[in-house]
Protein backbone atom coordinates (compact mmCIF):
# COMPACT_ATOMS: atom_id res chain seq x y z
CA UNK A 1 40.32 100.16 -8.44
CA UNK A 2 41.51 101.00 -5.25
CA UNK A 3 44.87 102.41 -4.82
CA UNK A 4 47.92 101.11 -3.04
CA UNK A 5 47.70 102.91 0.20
CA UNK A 6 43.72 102.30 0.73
CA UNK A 7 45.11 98.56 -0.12
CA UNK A 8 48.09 98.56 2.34
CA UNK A 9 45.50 100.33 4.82
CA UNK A 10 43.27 96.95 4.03
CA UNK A 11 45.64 94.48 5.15
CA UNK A 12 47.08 96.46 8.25
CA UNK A 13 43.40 96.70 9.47
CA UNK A 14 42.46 93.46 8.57
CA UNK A 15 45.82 91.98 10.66
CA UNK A 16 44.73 93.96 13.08
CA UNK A 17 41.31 92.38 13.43
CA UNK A 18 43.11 88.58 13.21
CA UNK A 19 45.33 89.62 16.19
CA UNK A 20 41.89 90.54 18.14
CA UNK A 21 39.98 87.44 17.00
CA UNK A 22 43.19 85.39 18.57
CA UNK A 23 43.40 87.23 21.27
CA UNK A 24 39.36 86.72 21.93
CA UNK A 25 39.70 82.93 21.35
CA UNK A 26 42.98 82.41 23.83
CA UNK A 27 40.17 84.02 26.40
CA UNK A 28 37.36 81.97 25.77
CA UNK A 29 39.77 78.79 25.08
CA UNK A 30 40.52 79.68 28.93
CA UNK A 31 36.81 80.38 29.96
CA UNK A 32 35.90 77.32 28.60
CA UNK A 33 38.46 75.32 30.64
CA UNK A 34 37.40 76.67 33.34
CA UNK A 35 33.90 76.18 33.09
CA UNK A 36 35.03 72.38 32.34
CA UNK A 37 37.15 72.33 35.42
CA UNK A 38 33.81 73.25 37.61
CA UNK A 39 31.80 71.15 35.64
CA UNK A 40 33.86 68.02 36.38
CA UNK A 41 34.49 68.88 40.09
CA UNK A 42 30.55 69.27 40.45
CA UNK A 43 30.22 65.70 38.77
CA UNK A 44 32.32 64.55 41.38
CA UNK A 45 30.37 66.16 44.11
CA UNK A 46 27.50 64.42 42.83
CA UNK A 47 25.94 68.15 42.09
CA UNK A 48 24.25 67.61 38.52
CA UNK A 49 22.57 70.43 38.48
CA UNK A 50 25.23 72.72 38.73
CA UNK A 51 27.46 69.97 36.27
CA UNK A 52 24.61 70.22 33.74
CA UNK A 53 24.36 74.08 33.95
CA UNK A 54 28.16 73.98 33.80
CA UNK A 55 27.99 71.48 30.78
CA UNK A 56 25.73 73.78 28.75
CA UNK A 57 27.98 76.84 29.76
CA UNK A 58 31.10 74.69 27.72
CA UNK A 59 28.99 73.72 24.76
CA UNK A 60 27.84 77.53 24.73
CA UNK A 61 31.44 79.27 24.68
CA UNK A 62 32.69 76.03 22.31
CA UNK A 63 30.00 77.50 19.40
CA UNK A 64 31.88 81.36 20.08
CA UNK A 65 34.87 79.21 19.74
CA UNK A 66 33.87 77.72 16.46
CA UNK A 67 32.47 80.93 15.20
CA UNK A 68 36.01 82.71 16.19
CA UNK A 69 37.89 80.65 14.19
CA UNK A 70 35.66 80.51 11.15
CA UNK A 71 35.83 84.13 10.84
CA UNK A 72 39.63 83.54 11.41
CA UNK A 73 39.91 81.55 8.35
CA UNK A 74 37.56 83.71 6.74
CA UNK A 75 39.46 87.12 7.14
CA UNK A 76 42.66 85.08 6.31
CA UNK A 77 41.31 83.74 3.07
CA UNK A 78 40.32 87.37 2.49
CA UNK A 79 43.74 88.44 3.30
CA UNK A 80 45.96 85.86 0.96
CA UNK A 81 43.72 87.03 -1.91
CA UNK A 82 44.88 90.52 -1.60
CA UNK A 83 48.04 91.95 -3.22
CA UNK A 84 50.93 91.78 -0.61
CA UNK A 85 52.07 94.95 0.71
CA UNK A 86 53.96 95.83 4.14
């Protein structure tokens, strides 16, 4: 079995990856509204070709967004499972 330090090495390195994976959604949560934001004012200009390529841009970085946080949860359930050490 692995030993304590390649263990506490683990968890600092997996932490490490869950602050990243925040840090990536917080910038596509803010791409996204954004994108939204240009998508609505196009719909107002009565532009729907630039709303619908605006509209498919949002549903595009929404799937990253879900993916993000499943790995999230993934690496966190990974995480819990492991023995705690700081």
């Amino acid at each position: 079995p692995p030993s304590t330090p390649e263990i506490s090495h683990a968890v600092r390195h997996m932490r490490t990856q869950l602050s990243r994976l925040e840090k990536f959604k917080n910038r596509l949560q803010l791409r996204d509204k954004e994108i939204f934001d240009k998508c609505v004012s196009a719909q107002i200009a009565r532009d729907s070709t630039s709303a619908s390529m605006y509209a498919n841009q949002c549903a595009e970085i929404r799937k990253l967004i879900r993916l993000v946080s499943n790995m999230q949860r993934t690496v966190e359930q990974f995480a819990l499972r492991q023995p705690s050490t700081s």
